[in-house]
Protein backbone atom coordinates (compact mmCIF):
# COMPACT_ATOMS: atom_id res chain seq x y z
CA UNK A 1 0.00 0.00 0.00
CA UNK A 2 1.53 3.13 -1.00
CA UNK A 3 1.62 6.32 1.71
CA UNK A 4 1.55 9.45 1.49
CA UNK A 5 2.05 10.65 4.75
CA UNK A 6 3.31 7.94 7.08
CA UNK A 7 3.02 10.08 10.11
CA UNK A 8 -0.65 10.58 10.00
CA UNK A 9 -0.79 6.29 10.17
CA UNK A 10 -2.53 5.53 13.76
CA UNK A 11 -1.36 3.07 15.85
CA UNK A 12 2.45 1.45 15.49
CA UNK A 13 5.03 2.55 13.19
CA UNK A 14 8.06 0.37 12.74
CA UNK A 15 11.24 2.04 10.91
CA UNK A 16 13.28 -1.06 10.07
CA UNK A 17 16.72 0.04 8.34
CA UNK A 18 20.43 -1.67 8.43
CA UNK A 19 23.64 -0.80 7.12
CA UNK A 20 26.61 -2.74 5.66
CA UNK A 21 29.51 -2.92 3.15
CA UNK A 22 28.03 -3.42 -0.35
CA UNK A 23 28.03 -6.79 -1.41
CA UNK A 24 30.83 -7.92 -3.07
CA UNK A 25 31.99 -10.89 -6.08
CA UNK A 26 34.42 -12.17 -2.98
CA UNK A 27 31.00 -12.89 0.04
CA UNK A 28 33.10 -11.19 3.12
CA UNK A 29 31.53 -11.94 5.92
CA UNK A 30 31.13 -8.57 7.67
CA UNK A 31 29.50 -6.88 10.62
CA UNK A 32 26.21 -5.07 10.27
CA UNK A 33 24.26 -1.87 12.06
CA UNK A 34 20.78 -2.48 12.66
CA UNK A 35 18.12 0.35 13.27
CA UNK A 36 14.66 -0.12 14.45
CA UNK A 37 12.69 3.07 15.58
CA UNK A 38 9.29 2.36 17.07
CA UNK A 39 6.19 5.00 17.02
CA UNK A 40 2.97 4.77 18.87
CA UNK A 41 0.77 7.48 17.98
CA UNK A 42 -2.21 5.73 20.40
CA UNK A 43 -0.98 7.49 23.26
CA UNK A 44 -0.16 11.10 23.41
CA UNK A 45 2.14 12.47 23.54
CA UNK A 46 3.25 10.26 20.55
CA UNK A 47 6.02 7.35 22.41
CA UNK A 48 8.92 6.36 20.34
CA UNK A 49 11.68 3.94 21.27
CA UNK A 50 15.20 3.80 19.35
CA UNK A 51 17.05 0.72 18.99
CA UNK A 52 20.45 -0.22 17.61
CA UNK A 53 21.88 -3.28 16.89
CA UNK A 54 24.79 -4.84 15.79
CA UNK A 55 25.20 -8.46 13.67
CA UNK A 56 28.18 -9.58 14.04
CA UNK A 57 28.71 -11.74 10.72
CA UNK A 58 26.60 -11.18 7.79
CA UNK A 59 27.35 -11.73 4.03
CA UNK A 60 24.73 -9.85 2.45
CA UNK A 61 22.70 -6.43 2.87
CA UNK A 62 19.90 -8.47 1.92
CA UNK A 63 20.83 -10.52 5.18
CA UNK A 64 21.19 -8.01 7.16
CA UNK A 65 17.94 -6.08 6.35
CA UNK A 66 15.97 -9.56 6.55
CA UNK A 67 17.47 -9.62 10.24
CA UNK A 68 16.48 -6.10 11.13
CA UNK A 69 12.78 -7.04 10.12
CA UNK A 70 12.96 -10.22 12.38
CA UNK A 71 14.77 -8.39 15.11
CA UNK A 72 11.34 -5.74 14.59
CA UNK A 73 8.84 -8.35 14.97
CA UNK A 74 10.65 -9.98 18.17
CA UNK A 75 10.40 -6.97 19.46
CA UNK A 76 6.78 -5.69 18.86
CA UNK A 77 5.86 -9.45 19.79
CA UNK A 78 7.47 -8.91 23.32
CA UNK A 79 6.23 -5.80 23.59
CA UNK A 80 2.09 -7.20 22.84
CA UNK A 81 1.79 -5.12 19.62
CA UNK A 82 -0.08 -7.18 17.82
CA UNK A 83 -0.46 -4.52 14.86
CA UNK A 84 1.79 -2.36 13.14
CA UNK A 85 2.86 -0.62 9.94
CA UNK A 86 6.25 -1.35 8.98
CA UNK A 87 8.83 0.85 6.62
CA UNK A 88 11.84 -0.38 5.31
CA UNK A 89 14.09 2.25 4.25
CA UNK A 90 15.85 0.70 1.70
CA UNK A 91 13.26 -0.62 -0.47
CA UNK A 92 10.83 2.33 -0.40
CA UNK A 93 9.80 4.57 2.32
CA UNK A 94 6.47 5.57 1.34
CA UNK A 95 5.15 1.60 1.00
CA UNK A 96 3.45 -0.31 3.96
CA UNK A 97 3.78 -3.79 4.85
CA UNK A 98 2.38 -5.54 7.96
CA UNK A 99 5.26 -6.96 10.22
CA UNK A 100 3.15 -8.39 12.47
CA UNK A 101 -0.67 -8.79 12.04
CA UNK A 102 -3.03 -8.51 9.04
């Protein structure tokens, strides 16, 4: 679903985003930075919470931007969000998925 203003979304905003060495011909396994900014715009004023993350060994950006997504949904799970609208950075910041939910 494409958005056009992802701040007026109610409820639980995910930010999912990770950063690496390009991928290379050679598959270095390399360290990752993971970023995961939560929003709930239920309660007001709006809460946020800012994580960051490291991986340790990853060979991919794909890799490392599937593990910031799982890393998300662990913690929404934990945290009893049962629904939220999730933004990956790198693909395309105005599109919508559901990380956890319908």
């Amino acid at each position: 679903m494409f958005i056009q203003n992802p701040q007026a979304l109610q409820g639980f905003t995910c930010y999912v985003d990770a950063s690496t060495e390009p991928d290379s011909l050679t598959h270095n396994i390399r360290p990752a930075g993971l970023g995961i900014v939560i929003v709930n715009t239920q309660v007001h004023p709006e809460s946020r919470i800012h994580i960051k993350a490291v991986l340790d060994d990853t060979s991919s950006v794909i890799m490392a931007e599937a593990a910031a997504i799982a890393l998300a949904a662990k913690i929404l799970t934990a945290l009893q969000v049962h629904k939220a609208h999730s933004f990956n950075t790198s693909v395309n910041r105005n599109v919508t998925t559901p990380l956890i939910g319908e």
